[in-house]
PDB file of N, CA and C in Angstrom:
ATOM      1  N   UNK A   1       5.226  -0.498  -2.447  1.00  0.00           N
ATOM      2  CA  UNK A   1       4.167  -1.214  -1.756  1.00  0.00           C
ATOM      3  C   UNK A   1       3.400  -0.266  -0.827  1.00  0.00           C
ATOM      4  N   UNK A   2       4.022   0.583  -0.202  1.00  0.00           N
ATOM      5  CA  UNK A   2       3.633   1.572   0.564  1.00  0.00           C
ATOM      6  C   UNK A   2       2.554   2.415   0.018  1.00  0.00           C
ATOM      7  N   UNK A   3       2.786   2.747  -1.019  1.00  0.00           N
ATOM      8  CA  UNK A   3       2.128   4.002  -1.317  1.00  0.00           C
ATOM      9  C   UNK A   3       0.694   3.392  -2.490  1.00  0.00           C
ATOM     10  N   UNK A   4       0.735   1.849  -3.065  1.00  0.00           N
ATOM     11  CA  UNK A   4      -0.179   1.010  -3.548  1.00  0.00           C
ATOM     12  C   UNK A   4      -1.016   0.939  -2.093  1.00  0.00           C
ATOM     13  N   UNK A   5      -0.569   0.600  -1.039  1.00  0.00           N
ATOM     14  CA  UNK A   5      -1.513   0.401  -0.342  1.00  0.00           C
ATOM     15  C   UNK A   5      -2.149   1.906   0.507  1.00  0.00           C
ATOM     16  N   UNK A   6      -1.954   2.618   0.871  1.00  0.00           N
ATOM     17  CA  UNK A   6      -1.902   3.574   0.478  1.00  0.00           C
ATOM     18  C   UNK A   6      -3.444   4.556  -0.490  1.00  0.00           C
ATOM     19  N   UNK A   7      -3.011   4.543  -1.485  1.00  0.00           N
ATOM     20  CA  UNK A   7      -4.270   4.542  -2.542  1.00  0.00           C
ATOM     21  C   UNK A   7      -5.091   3.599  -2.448  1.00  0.00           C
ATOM     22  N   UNK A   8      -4.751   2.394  -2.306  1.00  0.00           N
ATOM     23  CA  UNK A   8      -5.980   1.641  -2.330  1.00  0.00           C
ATOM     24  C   UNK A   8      -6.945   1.722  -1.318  1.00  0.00           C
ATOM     25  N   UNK A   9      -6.253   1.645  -0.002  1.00  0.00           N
ATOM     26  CA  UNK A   9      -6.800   1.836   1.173  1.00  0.00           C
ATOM     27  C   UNK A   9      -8.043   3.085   1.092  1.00  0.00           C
ATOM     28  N   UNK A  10      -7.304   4.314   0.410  1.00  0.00           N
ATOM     29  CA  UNK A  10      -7.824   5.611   0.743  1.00  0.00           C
ATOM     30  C   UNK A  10      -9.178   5.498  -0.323  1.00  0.00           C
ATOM     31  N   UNK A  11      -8.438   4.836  -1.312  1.00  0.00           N
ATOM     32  CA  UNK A  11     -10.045   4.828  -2.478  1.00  0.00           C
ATOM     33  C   UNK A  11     -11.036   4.101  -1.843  1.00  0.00           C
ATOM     34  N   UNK A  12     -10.672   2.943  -1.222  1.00  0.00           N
ATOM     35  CA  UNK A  12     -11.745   2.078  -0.511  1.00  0.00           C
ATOM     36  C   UNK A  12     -12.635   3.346   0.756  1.00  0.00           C
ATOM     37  N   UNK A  13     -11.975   3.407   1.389  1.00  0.00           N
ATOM     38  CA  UNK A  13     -12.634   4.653   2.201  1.00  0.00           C
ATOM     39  C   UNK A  13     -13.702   5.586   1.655  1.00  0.00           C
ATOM     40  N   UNK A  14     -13.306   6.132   0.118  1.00  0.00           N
ATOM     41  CA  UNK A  14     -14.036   6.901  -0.276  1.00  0.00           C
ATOM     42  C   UNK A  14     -15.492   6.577  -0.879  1.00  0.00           C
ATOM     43  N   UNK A  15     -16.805   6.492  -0.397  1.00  0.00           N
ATOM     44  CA  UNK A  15     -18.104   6.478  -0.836  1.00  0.00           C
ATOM     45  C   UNK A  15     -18.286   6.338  -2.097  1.00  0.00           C
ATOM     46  N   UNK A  16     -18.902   5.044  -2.589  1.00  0.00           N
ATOM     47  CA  UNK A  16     -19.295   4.611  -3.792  1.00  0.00           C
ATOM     48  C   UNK A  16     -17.934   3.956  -4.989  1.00  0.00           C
ATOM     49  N   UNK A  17     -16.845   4.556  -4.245  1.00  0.00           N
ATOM     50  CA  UNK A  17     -15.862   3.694  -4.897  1.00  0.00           C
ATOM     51  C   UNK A  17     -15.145   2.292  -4.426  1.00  0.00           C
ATOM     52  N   UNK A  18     -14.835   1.529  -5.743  1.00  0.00           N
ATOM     53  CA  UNK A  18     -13.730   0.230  -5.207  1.00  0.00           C
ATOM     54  C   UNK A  18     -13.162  -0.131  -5.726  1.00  0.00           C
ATOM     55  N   UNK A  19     -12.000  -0.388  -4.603  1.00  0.00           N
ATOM     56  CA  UNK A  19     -10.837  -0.734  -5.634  1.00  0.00           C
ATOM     57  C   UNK A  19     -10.241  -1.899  -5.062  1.00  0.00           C
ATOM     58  N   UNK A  20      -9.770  -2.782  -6.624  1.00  0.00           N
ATOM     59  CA  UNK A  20      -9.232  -3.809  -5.989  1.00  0.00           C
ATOM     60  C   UNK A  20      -7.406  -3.492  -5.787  1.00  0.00           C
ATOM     61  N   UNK A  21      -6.686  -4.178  -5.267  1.00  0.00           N
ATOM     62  CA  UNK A  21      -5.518  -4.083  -4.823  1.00  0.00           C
ATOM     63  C   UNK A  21      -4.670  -3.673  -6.262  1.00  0.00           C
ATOM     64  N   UNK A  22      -4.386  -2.922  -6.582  1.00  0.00           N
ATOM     65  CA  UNK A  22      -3.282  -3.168  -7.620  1.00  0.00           C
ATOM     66  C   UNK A  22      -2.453  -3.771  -7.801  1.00  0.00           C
ATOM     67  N   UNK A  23      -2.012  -4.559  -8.999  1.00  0.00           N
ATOM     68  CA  UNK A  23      -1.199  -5.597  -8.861  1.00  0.00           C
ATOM     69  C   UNK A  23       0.278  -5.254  -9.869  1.00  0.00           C
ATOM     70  N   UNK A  24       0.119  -4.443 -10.331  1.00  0.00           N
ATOM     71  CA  UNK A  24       1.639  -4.124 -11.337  1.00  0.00           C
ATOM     72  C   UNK A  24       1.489  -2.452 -11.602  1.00  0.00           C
ATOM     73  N   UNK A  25       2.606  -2.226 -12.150  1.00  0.00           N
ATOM     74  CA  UNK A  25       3.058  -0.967 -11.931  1.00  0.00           C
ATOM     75  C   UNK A  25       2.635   0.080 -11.357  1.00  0.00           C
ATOM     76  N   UNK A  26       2.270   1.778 -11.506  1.00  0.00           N
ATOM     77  CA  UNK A  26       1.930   2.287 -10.660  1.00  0.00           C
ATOM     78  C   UNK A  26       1.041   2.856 -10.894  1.00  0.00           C
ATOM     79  N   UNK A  27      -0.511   2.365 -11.458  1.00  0.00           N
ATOM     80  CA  UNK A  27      -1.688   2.729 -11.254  1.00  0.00           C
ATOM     81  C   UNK A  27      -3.034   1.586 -10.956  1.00  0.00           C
ATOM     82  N   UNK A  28      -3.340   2.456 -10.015  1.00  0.00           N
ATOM     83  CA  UNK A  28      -5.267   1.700  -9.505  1.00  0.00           C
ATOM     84  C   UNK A  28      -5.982   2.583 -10.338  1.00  0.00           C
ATOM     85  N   UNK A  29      -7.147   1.502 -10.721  1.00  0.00           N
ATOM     86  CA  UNK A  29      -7.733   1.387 -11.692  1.00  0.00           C
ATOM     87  C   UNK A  29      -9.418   1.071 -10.569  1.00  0.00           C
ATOM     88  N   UNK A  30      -9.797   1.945  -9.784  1.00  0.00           N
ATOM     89  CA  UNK A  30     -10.749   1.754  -9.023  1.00  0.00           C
ATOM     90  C   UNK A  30     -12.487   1.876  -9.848  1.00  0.00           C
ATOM     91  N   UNK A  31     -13.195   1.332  -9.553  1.00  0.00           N
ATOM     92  CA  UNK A  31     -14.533   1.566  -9.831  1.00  0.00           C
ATOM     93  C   UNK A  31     -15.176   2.362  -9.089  1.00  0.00           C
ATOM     94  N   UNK A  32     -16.123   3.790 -10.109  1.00  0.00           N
ATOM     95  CA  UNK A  32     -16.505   4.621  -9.078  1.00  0.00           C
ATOM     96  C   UNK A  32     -17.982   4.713  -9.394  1.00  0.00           C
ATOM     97  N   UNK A  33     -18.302   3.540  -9.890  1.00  0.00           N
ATOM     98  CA  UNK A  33     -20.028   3.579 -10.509  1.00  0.00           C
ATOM     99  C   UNK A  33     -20.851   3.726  -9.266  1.00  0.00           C
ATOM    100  N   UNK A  34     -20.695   3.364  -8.226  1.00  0.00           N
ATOM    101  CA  UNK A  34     -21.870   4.113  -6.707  1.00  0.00           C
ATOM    102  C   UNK A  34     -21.271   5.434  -6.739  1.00  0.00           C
ATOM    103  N   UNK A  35     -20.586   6.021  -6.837  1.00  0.00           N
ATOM    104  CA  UNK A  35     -20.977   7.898  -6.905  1.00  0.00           C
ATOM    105  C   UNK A  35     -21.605   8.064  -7.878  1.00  0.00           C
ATOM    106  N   UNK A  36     -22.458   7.403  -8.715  1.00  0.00           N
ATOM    107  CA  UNK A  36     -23.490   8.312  -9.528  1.00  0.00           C
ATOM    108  C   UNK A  36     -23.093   9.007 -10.924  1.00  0.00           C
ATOM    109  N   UNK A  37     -21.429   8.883 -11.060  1.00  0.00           N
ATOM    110  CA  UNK A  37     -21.245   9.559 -11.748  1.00  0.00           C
ATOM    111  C   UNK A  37     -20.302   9.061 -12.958  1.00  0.00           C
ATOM    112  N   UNK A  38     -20.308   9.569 -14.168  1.00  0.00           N
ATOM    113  CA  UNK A  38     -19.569   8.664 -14.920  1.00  0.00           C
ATOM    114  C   UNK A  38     -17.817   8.822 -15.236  1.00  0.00           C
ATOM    115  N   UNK A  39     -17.773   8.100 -15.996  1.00  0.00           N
ATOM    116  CA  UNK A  39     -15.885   8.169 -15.699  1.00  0.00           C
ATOM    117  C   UNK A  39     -15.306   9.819 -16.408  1.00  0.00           C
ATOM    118  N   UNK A  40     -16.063  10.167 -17.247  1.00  0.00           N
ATOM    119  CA  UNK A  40     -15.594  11.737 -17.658  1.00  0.00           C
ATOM    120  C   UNK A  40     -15.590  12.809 -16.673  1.00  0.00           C
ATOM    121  N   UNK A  41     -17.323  12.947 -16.223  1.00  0.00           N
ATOM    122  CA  UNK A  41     -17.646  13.531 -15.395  1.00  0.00           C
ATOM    123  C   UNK A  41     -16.434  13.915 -14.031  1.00  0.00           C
ATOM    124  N   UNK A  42     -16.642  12.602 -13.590  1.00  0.00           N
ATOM    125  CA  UNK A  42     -15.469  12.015 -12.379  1.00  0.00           C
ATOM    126  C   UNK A  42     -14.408  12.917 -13.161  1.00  0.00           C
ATOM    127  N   UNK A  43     -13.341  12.710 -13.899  1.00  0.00           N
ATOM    128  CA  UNK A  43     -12.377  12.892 -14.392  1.00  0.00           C
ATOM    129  C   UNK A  43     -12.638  14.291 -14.165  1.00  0.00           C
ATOM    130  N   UNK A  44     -13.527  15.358 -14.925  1.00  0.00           N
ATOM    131  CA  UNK A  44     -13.376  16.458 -15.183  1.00  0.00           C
ATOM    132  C   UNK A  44     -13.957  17.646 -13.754  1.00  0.00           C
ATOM    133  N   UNK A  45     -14.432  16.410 -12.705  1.00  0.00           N
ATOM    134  CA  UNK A  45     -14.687  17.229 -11.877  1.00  0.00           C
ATOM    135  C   UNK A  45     -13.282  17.180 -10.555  1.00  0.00           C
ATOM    136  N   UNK A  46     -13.162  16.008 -10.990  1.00  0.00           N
ATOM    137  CA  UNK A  46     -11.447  16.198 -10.161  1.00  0.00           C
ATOM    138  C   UNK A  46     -10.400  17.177 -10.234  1.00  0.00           C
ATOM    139  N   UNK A  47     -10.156  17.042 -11.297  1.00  0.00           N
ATOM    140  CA  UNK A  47      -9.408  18.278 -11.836  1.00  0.00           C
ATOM    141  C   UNK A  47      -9.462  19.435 -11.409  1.00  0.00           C
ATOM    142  N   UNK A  48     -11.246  19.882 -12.050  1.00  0.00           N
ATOM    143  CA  UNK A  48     -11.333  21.708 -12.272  1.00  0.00           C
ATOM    144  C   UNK A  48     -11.324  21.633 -10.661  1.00  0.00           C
ATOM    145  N   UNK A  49     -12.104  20.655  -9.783  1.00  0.00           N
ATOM    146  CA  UNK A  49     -12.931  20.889  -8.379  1.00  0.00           C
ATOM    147  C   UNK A  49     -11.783  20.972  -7.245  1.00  0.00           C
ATOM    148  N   UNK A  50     -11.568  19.732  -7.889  1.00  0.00           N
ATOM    149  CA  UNK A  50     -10.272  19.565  -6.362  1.00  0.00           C
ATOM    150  C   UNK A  50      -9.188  19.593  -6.339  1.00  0.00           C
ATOM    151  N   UNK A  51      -8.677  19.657  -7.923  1.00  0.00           N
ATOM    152  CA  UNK A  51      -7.215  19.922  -8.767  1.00  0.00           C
ATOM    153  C   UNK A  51      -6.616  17.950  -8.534  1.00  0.00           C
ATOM    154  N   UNK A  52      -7.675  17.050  -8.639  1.00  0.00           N
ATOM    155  CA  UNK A  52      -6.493  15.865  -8.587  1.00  0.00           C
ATOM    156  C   UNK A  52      -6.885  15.170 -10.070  1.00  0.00           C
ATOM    157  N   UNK A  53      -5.188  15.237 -10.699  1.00  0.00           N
ATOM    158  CA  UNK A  53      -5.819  15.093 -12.332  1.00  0.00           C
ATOM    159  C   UNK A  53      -5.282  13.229 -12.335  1.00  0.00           C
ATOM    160  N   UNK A  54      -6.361  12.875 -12.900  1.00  0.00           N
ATOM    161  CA  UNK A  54      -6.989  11.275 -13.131  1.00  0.00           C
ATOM    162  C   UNK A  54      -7.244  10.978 -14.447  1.00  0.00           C
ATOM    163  N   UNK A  55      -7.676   9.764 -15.049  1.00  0.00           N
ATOM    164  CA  UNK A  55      -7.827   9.619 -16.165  1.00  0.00           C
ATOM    165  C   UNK A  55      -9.156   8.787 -16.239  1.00  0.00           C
ATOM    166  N   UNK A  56      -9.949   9.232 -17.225  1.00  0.00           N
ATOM    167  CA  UNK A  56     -11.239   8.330 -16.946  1.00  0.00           C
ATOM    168  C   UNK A  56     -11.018   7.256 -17.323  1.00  0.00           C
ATOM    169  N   UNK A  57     -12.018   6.145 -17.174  1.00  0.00           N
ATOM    170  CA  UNK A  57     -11.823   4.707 -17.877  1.00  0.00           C
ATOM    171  C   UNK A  57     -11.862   4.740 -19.586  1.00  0.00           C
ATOM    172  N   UNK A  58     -12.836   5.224 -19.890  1.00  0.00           N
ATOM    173  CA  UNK A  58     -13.002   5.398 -21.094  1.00  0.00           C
ATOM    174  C   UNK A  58     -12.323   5.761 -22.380  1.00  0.00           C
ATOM    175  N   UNK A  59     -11.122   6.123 -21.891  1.00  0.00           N
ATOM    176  CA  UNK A  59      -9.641   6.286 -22.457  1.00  0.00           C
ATOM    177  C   UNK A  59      -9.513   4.890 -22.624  1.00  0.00           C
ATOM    178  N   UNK A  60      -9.660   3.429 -22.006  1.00  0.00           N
ATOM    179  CA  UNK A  60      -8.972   2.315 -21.918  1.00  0.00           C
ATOM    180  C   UNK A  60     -10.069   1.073 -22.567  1.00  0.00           C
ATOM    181  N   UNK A  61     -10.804   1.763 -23.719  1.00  0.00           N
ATOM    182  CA  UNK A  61     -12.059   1.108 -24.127  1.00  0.00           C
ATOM    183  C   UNK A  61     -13.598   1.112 -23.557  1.00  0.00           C
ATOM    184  N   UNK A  62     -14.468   0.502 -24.142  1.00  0.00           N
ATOM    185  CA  UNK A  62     -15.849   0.607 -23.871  1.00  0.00           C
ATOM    186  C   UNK A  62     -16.306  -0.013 -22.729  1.00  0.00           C
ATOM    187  N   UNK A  63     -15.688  -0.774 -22.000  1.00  0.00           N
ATOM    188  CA  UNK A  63     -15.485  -1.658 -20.754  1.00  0.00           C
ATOM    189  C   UNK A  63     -14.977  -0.689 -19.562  1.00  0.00           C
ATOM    190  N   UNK A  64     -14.464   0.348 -20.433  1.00  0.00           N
ATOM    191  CA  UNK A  64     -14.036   1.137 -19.364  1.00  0.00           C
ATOM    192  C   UNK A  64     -14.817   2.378 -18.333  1.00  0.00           C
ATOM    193  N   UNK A  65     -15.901   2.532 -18.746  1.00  0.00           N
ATOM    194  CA  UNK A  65     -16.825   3.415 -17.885  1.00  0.00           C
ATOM    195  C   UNK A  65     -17.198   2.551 -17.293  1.00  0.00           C
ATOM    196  N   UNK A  66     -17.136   3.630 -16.104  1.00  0.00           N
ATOM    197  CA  UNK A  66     -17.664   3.121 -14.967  1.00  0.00           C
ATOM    198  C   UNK A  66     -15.704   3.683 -13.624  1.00  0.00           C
ATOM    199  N   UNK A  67     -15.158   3.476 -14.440  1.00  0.00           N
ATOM    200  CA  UNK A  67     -13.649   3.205 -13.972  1.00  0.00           C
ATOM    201  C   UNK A  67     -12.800   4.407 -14.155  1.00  0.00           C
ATOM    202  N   UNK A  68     -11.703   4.333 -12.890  1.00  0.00           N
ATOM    203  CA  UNK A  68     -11.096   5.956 -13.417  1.00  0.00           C
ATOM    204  C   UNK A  68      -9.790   5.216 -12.822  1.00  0.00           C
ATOM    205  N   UNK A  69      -8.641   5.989 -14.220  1.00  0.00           N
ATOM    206  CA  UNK A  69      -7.161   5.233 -13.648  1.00  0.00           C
ATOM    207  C   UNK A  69      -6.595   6.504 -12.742  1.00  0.00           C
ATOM    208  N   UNK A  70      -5.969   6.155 -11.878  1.00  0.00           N
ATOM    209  CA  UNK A  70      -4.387   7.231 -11.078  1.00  0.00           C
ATOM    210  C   UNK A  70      -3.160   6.678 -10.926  1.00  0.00           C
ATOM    211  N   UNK A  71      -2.346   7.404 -11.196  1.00  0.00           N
ATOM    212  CA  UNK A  71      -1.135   6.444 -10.766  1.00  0.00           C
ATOM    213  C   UNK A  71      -1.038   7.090  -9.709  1.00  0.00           C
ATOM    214  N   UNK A  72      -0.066   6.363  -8.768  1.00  0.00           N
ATOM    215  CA  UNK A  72       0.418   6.542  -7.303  1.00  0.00           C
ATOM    216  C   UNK A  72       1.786   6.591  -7.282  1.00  0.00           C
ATOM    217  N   UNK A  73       3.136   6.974  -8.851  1.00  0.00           N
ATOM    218  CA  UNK A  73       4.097   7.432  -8.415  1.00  0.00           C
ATOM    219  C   UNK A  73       4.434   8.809  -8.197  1.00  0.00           C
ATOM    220  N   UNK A  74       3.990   9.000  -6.889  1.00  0.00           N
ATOM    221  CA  UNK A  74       4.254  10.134  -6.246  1.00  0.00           C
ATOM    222  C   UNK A  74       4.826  10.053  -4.666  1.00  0.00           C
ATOM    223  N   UNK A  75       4.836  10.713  -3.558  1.00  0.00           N
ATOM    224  CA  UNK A  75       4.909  10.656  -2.592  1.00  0.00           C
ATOM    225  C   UNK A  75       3.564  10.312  -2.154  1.00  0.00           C
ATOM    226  N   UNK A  76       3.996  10.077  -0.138  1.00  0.00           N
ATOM    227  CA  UNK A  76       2.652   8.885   0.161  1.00  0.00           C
ATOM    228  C   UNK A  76       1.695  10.470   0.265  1.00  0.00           C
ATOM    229  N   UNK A  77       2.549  11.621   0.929  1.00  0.00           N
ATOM    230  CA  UNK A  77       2.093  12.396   1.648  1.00  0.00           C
ATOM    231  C   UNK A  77       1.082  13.230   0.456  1.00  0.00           C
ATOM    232  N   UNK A  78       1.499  13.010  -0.762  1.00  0.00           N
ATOM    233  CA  UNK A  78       0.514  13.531  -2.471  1.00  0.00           C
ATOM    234  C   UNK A  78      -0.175  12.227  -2.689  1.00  0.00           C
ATOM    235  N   UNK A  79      -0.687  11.418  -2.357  1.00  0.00           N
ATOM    236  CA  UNK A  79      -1.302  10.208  -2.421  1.00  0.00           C
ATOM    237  C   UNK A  79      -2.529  10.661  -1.546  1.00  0.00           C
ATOM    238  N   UNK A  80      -2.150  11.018   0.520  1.00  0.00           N
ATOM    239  CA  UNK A  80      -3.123  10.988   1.240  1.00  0.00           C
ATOM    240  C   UNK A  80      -3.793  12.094   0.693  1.00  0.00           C
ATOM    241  N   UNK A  81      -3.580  13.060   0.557  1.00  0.00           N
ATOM    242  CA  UNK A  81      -4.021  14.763   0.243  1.00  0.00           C
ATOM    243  C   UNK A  81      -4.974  14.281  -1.182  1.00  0.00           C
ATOM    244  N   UNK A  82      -4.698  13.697  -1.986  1.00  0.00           N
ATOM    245  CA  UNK A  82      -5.397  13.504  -2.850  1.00  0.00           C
ATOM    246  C   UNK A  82      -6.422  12.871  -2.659  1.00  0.00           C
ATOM    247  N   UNK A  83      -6.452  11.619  -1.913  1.00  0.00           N
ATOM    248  CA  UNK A  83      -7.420  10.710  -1.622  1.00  0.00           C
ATOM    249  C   UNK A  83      -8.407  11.918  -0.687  1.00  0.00           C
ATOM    250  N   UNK A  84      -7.931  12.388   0.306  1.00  0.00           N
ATOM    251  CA  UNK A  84      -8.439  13.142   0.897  1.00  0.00           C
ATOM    252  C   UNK A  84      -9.705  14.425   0.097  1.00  0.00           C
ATOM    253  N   UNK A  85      -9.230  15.010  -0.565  1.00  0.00           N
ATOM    254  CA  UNK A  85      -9.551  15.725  -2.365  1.00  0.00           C
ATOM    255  C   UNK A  85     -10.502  15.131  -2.903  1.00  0.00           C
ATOM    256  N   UNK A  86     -10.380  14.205  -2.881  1.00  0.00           N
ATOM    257  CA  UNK A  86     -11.351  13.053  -3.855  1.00  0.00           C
ATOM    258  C   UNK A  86     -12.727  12.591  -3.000  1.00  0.00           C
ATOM    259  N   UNK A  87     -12.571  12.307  -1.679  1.00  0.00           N
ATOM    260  CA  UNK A  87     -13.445  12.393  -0.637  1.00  0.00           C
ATOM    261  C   UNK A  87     -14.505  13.120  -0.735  1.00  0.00           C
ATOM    262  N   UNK A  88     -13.685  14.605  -0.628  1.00  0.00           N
ATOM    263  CA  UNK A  88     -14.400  15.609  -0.296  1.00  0.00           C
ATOM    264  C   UNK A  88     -15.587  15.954  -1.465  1.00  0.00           C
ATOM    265  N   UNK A  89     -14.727  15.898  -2.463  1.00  0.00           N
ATOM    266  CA  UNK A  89     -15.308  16.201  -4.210  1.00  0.00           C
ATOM    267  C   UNK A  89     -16.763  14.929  -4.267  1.00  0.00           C
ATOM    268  N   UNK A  90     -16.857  13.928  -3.439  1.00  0.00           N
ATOM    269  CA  UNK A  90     -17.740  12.578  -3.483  1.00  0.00           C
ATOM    270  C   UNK A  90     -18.997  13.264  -2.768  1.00  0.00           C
ATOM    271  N   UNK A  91     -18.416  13.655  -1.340  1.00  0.00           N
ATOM    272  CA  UNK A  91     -19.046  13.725  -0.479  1.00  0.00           C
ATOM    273  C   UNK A  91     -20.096  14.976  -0.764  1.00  0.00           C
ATOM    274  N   UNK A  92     -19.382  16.304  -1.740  1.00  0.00           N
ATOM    275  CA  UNK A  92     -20.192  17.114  -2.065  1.00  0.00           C
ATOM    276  C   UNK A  92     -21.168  17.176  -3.508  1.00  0.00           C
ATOM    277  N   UNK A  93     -20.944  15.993  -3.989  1.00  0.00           N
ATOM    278  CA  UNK A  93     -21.533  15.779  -6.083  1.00  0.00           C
ATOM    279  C   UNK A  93     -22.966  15.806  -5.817  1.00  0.00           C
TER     280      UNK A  93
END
């Protein structure tokens, strides 16, 4: 529960994304269509940019852009650092 809220919290924070609460196992599934950018893009700039590896929506059908999955079984303290990562990577696109 900790670490769901956690990610969610931190994605909500982050500019142009939202996420709703996750409700079963251990990935949010946030919408990041106000950053401008699409779910590959997103995906491939996480990675090379800020090293936080994600999965685009578009892996999960045609419904799925727009959307990028993460799971959150990790520690909280690789959760904040990431969210944090992800921020930064928004704040500079």
């Amino acid at each position: 529960r900790r670490r769901r809220d956690i990610i969610a919290a931190g994605l909500r924070n982050i500019p142009g994304v939202a996420c709703p609460e996750p409700e079963g196992a251990f990935y949010a599934f946030p919408s990041i269509k106000g950053t401008g950018l699409s779910s590959d893009v997103f995906q491939r700039k996480a990675l090379e940019e800020v090293g936080v590896a994600l999965l685009s929506g578009k892996a999960f059908g045609r419904f799925g852009e727009g959307f990028v999955r993460l799971s959150y079984a990790t520690s909280q303290d690789n959760i904040r650092q990431a969210m944090s990562r992800l921020a930064d990577l928004v704040s500079t696109k």
